[in-house]
N, C-alpha and C. Protein backbone atom coordinates (compact mmCIF):
# COMPACT_ATOMS: atom_id res chain seq x y z
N UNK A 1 40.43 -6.63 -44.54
CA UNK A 1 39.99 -7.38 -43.40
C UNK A 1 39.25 -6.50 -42.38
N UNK A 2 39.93 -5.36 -42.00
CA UNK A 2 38.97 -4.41 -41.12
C UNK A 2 37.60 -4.08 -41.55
N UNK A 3 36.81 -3.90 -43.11
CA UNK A 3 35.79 -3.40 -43.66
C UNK A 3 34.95 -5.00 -43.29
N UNK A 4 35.21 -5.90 -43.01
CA UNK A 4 33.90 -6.84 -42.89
C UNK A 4 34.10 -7.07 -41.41
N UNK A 5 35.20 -6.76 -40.97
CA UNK A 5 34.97 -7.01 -39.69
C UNK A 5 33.82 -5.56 -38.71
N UNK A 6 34.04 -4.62 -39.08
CA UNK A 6 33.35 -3.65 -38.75
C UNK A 6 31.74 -4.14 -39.44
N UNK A 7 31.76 -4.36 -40.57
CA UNK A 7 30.09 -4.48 -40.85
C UNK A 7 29.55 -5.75 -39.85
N UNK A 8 30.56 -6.81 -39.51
CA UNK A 8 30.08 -7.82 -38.98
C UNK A 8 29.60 -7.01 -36.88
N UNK A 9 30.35 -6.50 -36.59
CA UNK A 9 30.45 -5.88 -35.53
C UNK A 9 29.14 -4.69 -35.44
N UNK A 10 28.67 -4.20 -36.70
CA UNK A 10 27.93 -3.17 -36.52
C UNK A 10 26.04 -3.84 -36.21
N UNK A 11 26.04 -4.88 -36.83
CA UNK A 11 24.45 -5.22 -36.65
C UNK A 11 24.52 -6.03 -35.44
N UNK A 12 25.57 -6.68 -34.96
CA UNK A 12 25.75 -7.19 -32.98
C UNK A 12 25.54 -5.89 -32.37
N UNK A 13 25.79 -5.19 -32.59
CA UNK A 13 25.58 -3.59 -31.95
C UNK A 13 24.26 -3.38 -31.64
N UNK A 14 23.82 -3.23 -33.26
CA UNK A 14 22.68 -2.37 -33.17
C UNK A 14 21.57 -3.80 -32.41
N UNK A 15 22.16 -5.06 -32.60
CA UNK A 15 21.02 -5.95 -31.90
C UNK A 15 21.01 -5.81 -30.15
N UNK A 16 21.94 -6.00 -30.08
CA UNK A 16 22.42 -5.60 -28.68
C UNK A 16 21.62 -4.48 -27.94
N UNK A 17 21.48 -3.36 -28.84
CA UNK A 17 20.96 -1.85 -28.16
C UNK A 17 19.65 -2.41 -28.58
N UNK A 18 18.86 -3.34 -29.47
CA UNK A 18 17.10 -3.21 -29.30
C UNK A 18 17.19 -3.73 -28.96
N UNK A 19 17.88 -5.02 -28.26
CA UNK A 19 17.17 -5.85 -26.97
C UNK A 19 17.28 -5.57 -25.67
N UNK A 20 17.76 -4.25 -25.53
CA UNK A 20 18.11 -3.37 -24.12
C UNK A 20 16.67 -2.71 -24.47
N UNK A 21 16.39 -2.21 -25.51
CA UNK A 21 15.11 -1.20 -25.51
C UNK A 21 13.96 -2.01 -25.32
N UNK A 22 13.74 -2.88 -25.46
CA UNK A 22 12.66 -3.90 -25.74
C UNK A 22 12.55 -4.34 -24.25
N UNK A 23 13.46 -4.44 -23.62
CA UNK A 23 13.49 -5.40 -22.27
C UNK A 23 12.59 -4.29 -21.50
N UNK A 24 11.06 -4.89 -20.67
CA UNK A 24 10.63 -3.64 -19.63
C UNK A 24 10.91 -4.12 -18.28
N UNK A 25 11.61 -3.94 -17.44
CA UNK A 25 11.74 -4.15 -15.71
C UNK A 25 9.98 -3.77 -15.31
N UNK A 26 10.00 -5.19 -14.70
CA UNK A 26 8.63 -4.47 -13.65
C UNK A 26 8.63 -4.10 -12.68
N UNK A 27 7.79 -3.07 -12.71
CA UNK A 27 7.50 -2.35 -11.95
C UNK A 27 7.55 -2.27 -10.37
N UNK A 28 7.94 -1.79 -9.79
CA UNK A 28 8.21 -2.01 -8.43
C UNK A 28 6.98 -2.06 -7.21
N UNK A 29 6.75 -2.61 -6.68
CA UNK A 29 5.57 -2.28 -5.68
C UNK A 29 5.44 -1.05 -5.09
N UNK A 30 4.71 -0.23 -4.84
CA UNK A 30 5.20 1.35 -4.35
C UNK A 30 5.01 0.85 -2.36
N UNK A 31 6.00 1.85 -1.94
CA UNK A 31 6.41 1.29 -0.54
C UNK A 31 5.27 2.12 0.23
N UNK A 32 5.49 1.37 1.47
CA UNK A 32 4.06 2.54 1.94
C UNK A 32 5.20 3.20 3.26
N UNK A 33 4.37 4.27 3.05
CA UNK A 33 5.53 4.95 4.36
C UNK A 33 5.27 4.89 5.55
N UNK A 34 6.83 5.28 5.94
CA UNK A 34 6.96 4.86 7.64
C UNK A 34 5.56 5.16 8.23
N UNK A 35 4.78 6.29 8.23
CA UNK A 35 4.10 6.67 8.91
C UNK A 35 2.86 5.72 9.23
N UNK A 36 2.50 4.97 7.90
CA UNK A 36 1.47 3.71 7.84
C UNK A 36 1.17 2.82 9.46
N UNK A 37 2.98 2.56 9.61
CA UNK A 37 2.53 1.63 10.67
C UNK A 37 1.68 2.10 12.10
N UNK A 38 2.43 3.69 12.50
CA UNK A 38 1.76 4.00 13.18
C UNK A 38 0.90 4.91 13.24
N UNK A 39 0.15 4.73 12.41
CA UNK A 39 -1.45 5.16 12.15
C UNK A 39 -1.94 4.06 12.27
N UNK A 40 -1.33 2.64 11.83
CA UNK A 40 -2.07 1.37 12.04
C UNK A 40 -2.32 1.48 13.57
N UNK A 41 -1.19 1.59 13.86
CA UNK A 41 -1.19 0.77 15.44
C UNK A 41 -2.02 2.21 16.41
N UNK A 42 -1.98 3.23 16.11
CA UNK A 42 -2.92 3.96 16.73
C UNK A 42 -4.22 3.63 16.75
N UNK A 43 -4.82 3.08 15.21
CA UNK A 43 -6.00 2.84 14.68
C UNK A 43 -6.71 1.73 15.76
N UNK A 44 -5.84 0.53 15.89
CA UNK A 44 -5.75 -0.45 16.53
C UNK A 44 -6.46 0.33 18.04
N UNK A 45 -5.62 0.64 18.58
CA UNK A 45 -5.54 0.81 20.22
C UNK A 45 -6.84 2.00 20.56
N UNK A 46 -7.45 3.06 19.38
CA UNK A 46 -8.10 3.51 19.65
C UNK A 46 -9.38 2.69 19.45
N UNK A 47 -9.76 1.83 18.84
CA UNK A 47 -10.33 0.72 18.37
C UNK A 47 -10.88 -0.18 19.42
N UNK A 48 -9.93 -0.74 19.66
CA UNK A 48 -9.35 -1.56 21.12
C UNK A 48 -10.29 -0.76 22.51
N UNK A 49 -10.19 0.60 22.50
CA UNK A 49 -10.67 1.14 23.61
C UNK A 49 -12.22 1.83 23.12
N UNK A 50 -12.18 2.09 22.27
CA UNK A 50 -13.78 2.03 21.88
C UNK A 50 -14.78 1.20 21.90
N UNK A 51 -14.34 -0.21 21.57
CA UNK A 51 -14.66 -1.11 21.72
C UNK A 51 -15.38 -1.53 22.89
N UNK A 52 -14.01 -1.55 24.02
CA UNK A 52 -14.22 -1.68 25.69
C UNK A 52 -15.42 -0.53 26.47
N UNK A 53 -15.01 0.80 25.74
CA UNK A 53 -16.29 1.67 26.09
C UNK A 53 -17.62 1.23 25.67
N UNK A 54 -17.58 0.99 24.47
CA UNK A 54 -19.15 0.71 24.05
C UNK A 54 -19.74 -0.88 24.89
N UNK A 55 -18.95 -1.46 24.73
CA UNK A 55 -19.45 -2.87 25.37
C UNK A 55 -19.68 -2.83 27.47
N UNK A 56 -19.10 -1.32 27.84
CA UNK A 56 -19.12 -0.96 29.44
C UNK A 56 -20.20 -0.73 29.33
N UNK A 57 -21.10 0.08 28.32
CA UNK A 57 -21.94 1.21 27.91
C UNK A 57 -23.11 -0.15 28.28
N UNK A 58 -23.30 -0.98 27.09
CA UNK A 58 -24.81 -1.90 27.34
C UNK A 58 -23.53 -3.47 26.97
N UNK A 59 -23.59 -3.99 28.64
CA UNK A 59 -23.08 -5.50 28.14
C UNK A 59 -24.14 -6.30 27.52
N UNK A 60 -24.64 -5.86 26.91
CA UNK A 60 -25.62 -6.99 25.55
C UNK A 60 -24.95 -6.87 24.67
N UNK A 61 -24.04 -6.09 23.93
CA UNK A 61 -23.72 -5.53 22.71
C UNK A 61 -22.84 -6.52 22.56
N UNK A 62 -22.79 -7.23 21.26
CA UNK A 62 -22.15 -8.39 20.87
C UNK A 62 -20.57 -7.67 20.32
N UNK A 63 -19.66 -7.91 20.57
CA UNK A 63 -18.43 -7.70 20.19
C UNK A 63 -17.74 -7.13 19.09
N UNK A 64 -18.40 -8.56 18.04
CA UNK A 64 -18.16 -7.75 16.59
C UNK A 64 -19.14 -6.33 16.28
N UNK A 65 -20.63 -6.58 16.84
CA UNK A 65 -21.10 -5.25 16.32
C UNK A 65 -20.18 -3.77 17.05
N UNK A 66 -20.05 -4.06 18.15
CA UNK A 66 -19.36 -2.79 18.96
C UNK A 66 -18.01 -2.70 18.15
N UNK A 67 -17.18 -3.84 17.29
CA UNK A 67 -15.98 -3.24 16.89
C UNK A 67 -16.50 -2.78 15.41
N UNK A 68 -17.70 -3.01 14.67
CA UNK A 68 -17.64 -2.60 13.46
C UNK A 68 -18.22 -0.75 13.76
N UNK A 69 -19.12 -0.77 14.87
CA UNK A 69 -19.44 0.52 15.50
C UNK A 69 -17.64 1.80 15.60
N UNK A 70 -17.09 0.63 16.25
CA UNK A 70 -16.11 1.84 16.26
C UNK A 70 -15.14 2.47 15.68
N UNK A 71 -15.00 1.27 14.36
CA UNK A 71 -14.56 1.28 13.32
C UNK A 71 -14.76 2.43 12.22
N UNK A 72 -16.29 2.30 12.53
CA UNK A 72 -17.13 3.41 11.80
C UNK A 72 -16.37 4.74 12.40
N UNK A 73 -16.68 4.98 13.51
CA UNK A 73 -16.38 6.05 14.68
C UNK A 73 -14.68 7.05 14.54
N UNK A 74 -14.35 5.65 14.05
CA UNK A 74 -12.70 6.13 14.10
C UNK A 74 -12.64 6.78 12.36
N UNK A 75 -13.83 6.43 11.47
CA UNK A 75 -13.42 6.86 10.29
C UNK A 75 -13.90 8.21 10.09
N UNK A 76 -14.87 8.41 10.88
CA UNK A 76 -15.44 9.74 10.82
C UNK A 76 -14.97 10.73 11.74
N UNK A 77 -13.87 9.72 12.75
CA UNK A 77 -13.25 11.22 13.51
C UNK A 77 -11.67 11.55 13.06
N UNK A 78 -11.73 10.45 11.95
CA UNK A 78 -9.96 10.86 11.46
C UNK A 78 -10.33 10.65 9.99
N UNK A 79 -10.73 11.10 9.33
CA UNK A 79 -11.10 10.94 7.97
C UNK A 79 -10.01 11.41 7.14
N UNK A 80 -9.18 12.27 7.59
CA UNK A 80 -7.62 12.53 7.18
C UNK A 80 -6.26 11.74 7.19
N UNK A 81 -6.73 10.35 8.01
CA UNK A 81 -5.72 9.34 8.02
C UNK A 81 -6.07 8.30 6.93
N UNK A 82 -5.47 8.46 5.47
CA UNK A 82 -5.94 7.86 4.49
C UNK A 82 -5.35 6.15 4.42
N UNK A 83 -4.49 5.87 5.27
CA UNK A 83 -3.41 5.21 4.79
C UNK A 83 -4.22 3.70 5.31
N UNK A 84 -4.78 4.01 6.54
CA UNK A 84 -5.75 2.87 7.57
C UNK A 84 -7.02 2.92 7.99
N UNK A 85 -7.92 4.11 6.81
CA UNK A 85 -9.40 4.61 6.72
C UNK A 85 -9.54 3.69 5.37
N UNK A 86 -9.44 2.58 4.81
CA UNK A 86 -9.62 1.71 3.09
C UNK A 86 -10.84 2.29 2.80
N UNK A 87 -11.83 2.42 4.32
CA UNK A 87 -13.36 2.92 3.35
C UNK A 87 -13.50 3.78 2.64
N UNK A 88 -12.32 4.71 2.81
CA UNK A 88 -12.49 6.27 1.91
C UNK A 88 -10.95 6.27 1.12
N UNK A 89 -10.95 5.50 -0.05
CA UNK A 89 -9.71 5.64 -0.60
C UNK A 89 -9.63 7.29 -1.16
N UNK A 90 -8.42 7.65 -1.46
CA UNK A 90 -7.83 9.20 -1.78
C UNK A 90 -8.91 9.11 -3.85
């Protein structure tokens, strides 16, 4: 009685262990680090005040062009902040 019970027990086994191998978990989203937010929010506020300068500078200057201006401005004076510069991925 033990010799078929063991053969019966041995291929539940081995099925058991390839459907553990077979199974893939996906992948996790990769986290972005603490530091992200505030590089955002710096990005923001220096942005914010570039903005206000350039538009003091000539009030003709339409809004969006002065924020895509400073946008530019902020990428070329922090070109080392990769996380909230998208134009220059790593």
């Amino acid at each position: 009685m033990k010799i078929p019970l063991r053969a019966a027990l041995l291929p539940t086994l081995l099925f058991a262990a390839g459907c553990s191998l077979l199974h893939h978990k996906p992948k996790a989203a990769p986290e972005t680090p603490p530091s992200a937010g505030i590089e955002a929010d710096f990005r923001d506020r220096w942005i914010d005040k570039r903005v206000h300068d350039l538009m003091a500078a000539d009030p003709k200057l339409p809004e969006a062009e002065a924020r895509k201006t400073a946008a530019d401005d902020f990428a070329k004076a922090y070109p080392y902040l990769r996380t909230v510069n998208r134009q220059n991925p790593p």
